[in-house]
PDB file of N, CA and C in Angstrom:
ATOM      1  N   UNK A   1     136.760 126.580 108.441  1.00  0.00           N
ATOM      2  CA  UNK A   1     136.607 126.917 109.845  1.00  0.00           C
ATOM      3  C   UNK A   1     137.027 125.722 110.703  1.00  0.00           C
ATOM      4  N   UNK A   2     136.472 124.428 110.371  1.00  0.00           N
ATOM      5  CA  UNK A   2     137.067 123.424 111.277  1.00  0.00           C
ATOM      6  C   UNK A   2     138.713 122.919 111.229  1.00  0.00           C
ATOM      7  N   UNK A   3     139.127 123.253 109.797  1.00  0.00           N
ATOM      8  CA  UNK A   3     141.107 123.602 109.883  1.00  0.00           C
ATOM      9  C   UNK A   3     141.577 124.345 110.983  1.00  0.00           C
ATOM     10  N   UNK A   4     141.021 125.501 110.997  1.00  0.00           N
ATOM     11  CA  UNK A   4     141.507 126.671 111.684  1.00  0.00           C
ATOM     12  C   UNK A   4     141.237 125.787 113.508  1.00  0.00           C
ATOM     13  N   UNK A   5     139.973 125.389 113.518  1.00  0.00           N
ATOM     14  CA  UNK A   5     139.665 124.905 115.047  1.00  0.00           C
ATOM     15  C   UNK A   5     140.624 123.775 115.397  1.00  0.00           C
ATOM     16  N   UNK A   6     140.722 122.954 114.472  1.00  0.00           N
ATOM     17  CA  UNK A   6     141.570 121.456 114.532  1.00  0.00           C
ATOM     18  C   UNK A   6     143.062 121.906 114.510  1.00  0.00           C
ATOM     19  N   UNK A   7     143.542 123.363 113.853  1.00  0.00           N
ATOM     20  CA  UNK A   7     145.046 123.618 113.846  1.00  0.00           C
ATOM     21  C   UNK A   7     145.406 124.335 115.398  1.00  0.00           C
ATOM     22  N   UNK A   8     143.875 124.900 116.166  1.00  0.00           N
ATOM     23  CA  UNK A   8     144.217 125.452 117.330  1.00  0.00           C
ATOM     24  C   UNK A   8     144.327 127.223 117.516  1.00  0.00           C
ATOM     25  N   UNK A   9     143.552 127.690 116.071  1.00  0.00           N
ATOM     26  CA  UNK A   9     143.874 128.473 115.886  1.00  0.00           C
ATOM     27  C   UNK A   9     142.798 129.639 116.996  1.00  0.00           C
ATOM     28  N   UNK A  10     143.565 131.067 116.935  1.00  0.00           N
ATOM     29  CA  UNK A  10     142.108 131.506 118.209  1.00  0.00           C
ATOM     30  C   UNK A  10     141.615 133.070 117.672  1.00  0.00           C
ATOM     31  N   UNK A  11     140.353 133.044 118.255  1.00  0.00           N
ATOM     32  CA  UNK A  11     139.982 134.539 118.072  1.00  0.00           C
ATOM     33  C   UNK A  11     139.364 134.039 116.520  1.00  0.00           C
ATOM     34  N   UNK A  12     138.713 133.504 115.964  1.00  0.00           N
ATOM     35  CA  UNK A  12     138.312 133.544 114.624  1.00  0.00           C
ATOM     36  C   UNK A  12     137.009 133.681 114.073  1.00  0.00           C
ATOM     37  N   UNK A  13     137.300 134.735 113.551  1.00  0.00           N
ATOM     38  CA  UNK A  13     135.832 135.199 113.191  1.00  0.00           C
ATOM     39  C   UNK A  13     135.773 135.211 111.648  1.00  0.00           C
ATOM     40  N   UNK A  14     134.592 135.452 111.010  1.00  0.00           N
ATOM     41  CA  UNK A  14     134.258 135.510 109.727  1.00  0.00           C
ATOM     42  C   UNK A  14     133.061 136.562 109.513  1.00  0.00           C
ATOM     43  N   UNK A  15     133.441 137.572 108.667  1.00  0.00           N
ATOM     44  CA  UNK A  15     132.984 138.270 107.889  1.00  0.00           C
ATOM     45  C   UNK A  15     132.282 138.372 106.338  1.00  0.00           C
ATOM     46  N   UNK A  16     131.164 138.299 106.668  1.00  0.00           N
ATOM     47  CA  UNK A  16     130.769 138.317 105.071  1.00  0.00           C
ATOM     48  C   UNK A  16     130.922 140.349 104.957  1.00  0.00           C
ATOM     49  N   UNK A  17     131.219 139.842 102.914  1.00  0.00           N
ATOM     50  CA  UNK A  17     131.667 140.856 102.612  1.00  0.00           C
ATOM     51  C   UNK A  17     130.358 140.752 101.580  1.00  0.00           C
ATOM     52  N   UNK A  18     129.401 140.672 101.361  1.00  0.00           N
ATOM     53  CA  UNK A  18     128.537 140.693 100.189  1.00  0.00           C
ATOM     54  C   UNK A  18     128.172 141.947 100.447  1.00  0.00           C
ATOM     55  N   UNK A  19     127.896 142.409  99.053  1.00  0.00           N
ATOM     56  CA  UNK A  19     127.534 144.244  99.460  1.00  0.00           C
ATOM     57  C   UNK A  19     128.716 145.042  99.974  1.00  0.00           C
ATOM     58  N   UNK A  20     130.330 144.565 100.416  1.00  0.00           N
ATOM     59  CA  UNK A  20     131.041 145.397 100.664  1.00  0.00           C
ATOM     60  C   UNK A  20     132.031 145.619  99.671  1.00  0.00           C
ATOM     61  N   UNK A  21     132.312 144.233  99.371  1.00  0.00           N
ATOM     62  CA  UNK A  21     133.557 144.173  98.011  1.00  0.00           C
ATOM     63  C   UNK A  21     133.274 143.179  97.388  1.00  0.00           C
ATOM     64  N   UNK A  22     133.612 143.108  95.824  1.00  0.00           N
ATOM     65  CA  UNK A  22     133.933 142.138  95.353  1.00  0.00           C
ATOM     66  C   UNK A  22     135.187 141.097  94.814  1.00  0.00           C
ATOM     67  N   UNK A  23     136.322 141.450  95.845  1.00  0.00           N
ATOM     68  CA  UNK A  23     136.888 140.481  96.190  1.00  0.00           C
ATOM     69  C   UNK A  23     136.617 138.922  96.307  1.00  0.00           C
ATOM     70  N   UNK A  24     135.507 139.098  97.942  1.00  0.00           N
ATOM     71  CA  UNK A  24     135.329 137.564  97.785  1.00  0.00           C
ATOM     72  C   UNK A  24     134.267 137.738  98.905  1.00  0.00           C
ATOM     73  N   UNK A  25     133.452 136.438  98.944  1.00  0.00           N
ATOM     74  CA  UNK A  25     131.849 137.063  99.763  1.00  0.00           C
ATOM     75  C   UNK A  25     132.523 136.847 101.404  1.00  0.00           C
ATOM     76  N   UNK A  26     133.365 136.312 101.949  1.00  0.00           N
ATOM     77  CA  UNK A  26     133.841 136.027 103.557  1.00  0.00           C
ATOM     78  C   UNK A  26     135.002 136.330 103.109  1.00  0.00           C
ATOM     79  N   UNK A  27     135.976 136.867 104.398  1.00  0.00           N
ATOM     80  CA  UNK A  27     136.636 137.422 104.940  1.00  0.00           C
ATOM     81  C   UNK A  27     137.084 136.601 106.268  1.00  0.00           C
ATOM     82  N   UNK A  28     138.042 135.075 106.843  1.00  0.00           N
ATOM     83  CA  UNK A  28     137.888 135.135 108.116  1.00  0.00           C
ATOM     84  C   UNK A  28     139.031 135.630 108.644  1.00  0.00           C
ATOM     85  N   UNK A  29     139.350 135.753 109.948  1.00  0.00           N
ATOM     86  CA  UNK A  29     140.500 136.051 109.926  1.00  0.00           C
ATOM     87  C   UNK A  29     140.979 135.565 111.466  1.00  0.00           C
ATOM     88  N   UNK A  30     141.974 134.954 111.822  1.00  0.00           N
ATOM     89  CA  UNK A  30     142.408 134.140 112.688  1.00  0.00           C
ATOM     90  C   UNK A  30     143.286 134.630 113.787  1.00  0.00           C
ATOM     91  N   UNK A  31     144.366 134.112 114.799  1.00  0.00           N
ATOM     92  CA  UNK A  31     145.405 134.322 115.427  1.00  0.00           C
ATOM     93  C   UNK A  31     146.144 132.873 115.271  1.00  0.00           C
ATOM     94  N   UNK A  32     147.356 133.100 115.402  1.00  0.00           N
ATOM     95  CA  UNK A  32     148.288 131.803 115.631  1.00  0.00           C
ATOM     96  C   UNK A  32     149.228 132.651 117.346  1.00  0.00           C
ATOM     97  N   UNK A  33     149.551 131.485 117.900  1.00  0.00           N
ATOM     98  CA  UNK A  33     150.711 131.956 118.961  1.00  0.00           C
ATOM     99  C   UNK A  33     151.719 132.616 118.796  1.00  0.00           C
ATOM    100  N   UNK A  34     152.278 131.962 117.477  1.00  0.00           N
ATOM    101  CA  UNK A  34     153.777 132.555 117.056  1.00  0.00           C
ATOM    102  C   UNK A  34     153.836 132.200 115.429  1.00  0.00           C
ATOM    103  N   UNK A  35     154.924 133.108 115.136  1.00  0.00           N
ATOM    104  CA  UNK A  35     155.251 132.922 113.981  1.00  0.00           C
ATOM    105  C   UNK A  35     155.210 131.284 113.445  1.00  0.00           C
ATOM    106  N   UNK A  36     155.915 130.677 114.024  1.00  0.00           N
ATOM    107  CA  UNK A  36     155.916 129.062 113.653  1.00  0.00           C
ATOM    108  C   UNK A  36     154.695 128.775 113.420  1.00  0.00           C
ATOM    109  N   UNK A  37     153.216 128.679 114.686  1.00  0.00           N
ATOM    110  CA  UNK A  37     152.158 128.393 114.004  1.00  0.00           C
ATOM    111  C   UNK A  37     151.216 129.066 113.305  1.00  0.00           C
ATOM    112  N   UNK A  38     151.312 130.171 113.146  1.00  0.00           N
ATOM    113  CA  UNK A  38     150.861 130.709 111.952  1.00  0.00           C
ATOM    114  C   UNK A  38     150.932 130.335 110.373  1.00  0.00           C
ATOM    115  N   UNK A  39     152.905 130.304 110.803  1.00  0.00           N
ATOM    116  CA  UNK A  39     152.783 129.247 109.117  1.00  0.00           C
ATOM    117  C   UNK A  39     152.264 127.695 109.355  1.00  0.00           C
ATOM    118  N   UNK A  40     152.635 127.336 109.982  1.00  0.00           N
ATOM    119  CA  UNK A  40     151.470 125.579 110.550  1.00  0.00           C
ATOM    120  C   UNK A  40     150.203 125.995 109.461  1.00  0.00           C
ATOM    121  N   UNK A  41     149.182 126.552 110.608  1.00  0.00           N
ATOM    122  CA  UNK A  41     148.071 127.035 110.298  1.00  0.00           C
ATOM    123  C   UNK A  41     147.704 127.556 108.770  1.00  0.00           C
ATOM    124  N   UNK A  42     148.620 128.015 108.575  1.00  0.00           N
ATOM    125  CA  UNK A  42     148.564 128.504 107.064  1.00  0.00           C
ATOM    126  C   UNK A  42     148.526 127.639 105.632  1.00  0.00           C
ATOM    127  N   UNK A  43     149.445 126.789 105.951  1.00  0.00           N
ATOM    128  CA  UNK A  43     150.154 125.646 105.262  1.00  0.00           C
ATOM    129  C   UNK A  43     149.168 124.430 105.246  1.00  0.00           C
ATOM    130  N   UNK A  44     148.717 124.316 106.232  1.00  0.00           N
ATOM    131  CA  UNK A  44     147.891 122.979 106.592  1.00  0.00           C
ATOM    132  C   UNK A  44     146.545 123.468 106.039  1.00  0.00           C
ATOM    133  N   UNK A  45     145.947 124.787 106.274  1.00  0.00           N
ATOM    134  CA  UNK A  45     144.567 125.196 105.457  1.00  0.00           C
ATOM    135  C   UNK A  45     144.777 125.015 104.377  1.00  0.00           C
ATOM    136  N   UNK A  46     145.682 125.470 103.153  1.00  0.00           N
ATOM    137  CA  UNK A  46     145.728 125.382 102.230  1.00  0.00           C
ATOM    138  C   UNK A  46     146.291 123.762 101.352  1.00  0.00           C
ATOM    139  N   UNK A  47     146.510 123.165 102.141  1.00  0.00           N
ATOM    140  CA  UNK A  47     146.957 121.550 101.914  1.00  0.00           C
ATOM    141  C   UNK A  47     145.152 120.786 102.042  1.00  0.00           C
ATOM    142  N   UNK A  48     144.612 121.479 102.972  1.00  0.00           N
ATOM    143  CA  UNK A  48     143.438 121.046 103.123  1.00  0.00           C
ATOM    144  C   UNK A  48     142.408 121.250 102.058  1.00  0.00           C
ATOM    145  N   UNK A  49     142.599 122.542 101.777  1.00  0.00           N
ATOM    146  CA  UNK A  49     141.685 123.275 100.512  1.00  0.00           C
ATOM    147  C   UNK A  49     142.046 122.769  99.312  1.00  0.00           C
ATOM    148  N   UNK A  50     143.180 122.462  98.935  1.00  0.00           N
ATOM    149  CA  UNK A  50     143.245 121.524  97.912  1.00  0.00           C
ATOM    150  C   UNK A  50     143.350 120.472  97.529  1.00  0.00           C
ATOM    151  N   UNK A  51     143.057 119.586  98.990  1.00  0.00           N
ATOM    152  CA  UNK A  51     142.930 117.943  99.008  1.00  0.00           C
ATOM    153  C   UNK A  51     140.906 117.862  99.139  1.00  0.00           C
ATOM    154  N   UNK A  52     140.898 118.753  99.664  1.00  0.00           N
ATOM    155  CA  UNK A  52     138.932 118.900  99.366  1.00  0.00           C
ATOM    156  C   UNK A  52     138.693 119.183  97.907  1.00  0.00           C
ATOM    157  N   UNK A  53     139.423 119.663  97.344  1.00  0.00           N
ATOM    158  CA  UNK A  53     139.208 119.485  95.896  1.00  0.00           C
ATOM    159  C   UNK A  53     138.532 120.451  95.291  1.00  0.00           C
ATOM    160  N   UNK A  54     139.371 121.924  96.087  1.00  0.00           N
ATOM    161  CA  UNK A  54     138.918 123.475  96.157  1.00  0.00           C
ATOM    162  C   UNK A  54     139.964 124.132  95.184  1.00  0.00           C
ATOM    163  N   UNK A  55     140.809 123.489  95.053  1.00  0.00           N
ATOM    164  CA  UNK A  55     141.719 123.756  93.589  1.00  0.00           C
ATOM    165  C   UNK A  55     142.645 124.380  94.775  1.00  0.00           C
ATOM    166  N   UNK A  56     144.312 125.299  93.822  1.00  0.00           N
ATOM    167  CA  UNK A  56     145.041 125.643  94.791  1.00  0.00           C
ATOM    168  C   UNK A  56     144.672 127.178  95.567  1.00  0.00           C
ATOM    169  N   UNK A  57     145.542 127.494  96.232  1.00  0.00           N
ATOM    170  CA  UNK A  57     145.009 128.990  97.264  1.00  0.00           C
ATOM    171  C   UNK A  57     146.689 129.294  96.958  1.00  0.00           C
ATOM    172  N   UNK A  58     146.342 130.634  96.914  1.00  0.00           N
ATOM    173  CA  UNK A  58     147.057 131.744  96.737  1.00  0.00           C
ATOM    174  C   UNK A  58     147.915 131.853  98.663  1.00  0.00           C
ATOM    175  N   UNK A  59     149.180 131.824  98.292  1.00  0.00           N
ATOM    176  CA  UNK A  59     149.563 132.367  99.793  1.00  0.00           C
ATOM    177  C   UNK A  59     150.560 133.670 100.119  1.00  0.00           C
ATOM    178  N   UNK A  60     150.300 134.176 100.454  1.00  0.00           N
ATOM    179  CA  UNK A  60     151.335 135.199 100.988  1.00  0.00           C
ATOM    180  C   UNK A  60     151.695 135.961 102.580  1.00  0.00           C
ATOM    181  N   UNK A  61     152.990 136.135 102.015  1.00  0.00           N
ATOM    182  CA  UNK A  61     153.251 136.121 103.494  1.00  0.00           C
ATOM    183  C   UNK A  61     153.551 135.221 104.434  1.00  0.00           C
ATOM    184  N   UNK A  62     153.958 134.007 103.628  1.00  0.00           N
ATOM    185  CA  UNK A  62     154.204 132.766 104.806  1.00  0.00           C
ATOM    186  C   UNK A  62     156.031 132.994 105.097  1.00  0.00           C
ATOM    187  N   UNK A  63     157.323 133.642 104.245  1.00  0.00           N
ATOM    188  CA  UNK A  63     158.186 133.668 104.651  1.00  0.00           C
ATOM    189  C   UNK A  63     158.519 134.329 106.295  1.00  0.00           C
ATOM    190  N   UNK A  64     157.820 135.085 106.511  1.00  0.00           N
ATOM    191  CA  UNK A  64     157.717 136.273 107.867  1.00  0.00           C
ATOM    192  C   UNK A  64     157.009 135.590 108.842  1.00  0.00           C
ATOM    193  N   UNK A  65     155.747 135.061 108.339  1.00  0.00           N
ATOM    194  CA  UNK A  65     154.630 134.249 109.199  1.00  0.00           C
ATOM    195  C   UNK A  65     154.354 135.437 110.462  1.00  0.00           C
ATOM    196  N   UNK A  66     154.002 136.724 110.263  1.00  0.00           N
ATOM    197  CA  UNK A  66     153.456 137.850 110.877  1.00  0.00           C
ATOM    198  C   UNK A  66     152.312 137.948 110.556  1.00  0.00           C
ATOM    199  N   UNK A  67     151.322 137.591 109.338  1.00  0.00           N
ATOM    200  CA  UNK A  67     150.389 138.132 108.594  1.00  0.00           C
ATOM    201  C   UNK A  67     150.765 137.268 107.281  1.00  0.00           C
ATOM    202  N   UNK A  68     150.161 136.274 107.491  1.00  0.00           N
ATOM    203  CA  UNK A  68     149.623 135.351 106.027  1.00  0.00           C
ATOM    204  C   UNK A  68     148.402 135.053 106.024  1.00  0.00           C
ATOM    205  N   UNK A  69     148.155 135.549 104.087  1.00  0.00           N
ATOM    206  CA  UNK A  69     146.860 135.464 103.775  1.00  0.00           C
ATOM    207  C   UNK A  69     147.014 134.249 102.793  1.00  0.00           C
ATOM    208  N   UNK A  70     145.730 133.958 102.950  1.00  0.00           N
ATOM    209  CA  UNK A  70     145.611 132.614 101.707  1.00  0.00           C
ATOM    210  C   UNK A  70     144.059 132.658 101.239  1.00  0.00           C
ATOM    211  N   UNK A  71     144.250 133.143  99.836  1.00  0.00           N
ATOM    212  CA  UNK A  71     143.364 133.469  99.285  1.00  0.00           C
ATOM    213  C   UNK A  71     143.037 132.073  98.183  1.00  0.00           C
ATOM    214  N   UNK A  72     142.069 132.207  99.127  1.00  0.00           N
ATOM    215  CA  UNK A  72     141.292 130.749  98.222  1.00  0.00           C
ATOM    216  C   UNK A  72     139.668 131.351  97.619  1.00  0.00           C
ATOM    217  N   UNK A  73     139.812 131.900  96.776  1.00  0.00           N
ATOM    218  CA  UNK A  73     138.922 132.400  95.548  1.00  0.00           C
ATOM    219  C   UNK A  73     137.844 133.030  96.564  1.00  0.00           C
ATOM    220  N   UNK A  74     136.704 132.246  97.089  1.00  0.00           N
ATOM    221  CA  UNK A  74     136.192 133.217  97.593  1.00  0.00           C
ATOM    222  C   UNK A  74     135.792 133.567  98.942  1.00  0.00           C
ATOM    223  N   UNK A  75     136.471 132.918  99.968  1.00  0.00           N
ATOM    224  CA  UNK A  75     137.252 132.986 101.119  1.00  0.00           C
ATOM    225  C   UNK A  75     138.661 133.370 100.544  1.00  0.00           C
ATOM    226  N   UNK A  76     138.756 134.746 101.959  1.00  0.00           N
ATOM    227  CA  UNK A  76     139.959 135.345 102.307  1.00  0.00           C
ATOM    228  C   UNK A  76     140.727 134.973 103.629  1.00  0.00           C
ATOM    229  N   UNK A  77     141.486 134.257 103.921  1.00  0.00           N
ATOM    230  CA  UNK A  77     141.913 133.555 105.456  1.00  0.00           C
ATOM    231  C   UNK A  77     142.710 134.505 105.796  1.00  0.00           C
ATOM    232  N   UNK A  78     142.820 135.418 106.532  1.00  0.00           N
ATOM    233  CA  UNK A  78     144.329 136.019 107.357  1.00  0.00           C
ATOM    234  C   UNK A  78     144.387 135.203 108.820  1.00  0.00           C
ATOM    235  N   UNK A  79     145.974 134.762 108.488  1.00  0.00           N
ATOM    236  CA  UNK A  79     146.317 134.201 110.089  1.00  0.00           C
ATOM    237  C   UNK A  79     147.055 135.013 110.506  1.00  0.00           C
ATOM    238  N   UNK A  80     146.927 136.155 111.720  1.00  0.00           N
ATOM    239  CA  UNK A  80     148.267 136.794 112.597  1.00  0.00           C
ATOM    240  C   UNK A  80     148.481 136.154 113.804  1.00  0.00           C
ATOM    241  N   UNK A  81     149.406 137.021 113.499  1.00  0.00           N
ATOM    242  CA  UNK A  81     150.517 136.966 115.274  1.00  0.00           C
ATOM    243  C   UNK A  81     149.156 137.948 116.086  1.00  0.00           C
ATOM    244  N   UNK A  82     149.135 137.885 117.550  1.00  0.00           N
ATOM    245  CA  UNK A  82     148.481 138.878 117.968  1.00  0.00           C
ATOM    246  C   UNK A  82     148.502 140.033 117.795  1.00  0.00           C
ATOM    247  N   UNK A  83     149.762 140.310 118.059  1.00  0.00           N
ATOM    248  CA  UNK A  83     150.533 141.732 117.881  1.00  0.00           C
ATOM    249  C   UNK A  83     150.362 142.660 116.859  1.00  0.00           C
ATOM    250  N   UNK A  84     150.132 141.300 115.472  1.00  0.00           N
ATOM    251  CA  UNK A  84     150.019 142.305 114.238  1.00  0.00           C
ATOM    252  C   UNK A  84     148.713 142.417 114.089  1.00  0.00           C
ATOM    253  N   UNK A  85     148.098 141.407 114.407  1.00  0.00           N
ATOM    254  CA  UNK A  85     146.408 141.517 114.492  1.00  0.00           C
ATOM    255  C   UNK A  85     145.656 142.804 115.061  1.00  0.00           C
ATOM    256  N   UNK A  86     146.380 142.817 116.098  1.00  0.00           N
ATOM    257  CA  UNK A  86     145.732 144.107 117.071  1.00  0.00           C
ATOM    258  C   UNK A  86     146.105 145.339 116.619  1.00  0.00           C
ATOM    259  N   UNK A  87     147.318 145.137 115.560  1.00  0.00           N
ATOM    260  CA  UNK A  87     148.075 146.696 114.906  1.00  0.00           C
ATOM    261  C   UNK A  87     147.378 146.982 113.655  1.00  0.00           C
ATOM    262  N   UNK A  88     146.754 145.812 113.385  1.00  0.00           N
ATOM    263  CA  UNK A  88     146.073 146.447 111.778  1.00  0.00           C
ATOM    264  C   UNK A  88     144.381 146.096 111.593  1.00  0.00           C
ATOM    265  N   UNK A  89     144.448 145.660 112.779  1.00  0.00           N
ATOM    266  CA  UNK A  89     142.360 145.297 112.961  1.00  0.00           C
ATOM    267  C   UNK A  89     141.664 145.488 111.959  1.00  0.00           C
ATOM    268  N   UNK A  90     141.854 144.433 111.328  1.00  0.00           N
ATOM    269  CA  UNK A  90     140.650 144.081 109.919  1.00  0.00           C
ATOM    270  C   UNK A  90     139.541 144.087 110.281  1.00  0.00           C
ATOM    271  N   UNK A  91     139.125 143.578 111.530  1.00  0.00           N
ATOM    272  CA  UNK A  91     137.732 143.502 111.970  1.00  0.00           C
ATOM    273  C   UNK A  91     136.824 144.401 112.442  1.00  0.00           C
ATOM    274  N   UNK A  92     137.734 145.754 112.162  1.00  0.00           N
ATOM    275  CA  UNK A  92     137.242 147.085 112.445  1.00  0.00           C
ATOM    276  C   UNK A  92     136.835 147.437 111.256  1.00  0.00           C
ATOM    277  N   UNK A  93     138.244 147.906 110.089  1.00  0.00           N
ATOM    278  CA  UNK A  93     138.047 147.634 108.565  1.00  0.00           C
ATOM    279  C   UNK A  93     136.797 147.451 107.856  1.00  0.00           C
ATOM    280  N   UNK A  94     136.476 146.175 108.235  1.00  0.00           N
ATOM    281  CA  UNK A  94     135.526 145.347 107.010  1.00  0.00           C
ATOM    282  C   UNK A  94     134.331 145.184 107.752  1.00  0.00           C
ATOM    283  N   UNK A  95     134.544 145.025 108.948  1.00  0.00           N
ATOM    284  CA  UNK A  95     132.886 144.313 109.726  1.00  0.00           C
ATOM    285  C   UNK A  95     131.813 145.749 109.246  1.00  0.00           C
ATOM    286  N   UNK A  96     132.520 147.175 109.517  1.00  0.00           N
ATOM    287  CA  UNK A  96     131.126 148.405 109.525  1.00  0.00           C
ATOM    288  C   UNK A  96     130.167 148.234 110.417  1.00  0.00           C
ATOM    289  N   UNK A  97     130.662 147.942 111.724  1.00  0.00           N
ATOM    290  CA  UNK A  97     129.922 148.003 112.647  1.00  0.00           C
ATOM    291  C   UNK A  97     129.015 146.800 112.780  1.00  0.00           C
ATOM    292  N   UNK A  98     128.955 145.597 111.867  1.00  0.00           N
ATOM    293  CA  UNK A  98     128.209 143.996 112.045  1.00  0.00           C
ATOM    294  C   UNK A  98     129.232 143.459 113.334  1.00  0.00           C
ATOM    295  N   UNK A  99     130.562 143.356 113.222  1.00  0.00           N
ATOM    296  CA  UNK A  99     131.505 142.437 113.977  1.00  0.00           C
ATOM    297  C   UNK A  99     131.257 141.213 113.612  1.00  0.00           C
ATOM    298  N   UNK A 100     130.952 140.766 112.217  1.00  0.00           N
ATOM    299  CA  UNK A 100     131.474 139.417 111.796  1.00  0.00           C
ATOM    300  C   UNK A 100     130.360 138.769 112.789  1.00  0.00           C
ATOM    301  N   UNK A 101     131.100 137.753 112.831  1.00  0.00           N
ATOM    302  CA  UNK A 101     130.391 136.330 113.433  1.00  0.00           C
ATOM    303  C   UNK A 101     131.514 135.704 114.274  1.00  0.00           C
ATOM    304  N   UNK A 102     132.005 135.168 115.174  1.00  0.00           N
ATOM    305  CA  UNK A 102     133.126 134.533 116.111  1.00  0.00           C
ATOM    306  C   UNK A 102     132.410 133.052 116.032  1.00  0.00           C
ATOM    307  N   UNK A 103     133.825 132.407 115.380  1.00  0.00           N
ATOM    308  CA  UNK A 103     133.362 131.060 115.679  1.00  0.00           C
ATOM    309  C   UNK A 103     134.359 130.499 116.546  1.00  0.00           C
ATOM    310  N   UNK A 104     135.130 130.900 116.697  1.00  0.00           N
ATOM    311  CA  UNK A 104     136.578 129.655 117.623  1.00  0.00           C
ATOM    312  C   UNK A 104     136.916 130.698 118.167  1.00  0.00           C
ATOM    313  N   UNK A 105     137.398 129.664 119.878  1.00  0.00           N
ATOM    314  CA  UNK A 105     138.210 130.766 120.597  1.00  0.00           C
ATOM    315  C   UNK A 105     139.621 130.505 120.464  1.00  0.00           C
TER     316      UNK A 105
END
C-alpha cells in the first residue's frame, strides 16, 4: 500500500477476499494516469516486493499497461487506466456489497 501511495497511485482500495476465494486473502486494486504510469507503478511494486524479500510476483499485462496485475501470492494488485477500471469494476465483483476499505486517493 505505501508503493502504490509513494508511486502516486489513486483510488486504492483493498479487499479482503477470506470467505470469498481462495485465490488469495486481499485483492487491492489501484488507478495509474496513463498507460506509462501504470507500468511505472507496476514495475516498481514488484521490484519492491522482491527487494522486501517477498520472493518474485507474477506480472501480466504490463505490455498494454491498460490492466496489469501482479500477483504476489497472496495479494492480488490490479493497476488500471481509469477507463478500464470503470469498464470492468472489480470493486463491484468482489467487495458483495462490503466496498473494500479505501486507503489512497
Amino acid at each position: 500500500m505505501r508503493s502504490l501511495d509513494e508511486d502516486q497511485a489513486q483510488e486504492v482500495i483493498a479487499i479482503p477476499l477470506e470467505g470469498k476465494s481462495a485465490v488469495a486473502d486481499y485483492m487491492v486494486i489501484a488507478s495509474g494516469r496513463s498507460t506509462r504510469q501504470v507500468a511505472a507503478i507496476a514495475q516498481k511494486l514488484a521490484e519492491r516486493i522482491k527487494h522486501g524479500g517477498f520472493g518474485n510476483s507474477r506480472i501480466e499485462g504490463l505490455p498494454a499497461a491498460d490492466w496489469v496485475l501482479i500477483d504476489a501470492g497472496d495479494i492480488v494488485v490490479h493497476v488500471f487506466r481509469p477507463e478500464v477500471r470503470s469498464f470492468y469494476n472489480l470493486e463491484r465483483m468482489w467487495a458483495f456489497g462490503d466496498g473494500g476499505s479505501s486507503v489512497a486517493s
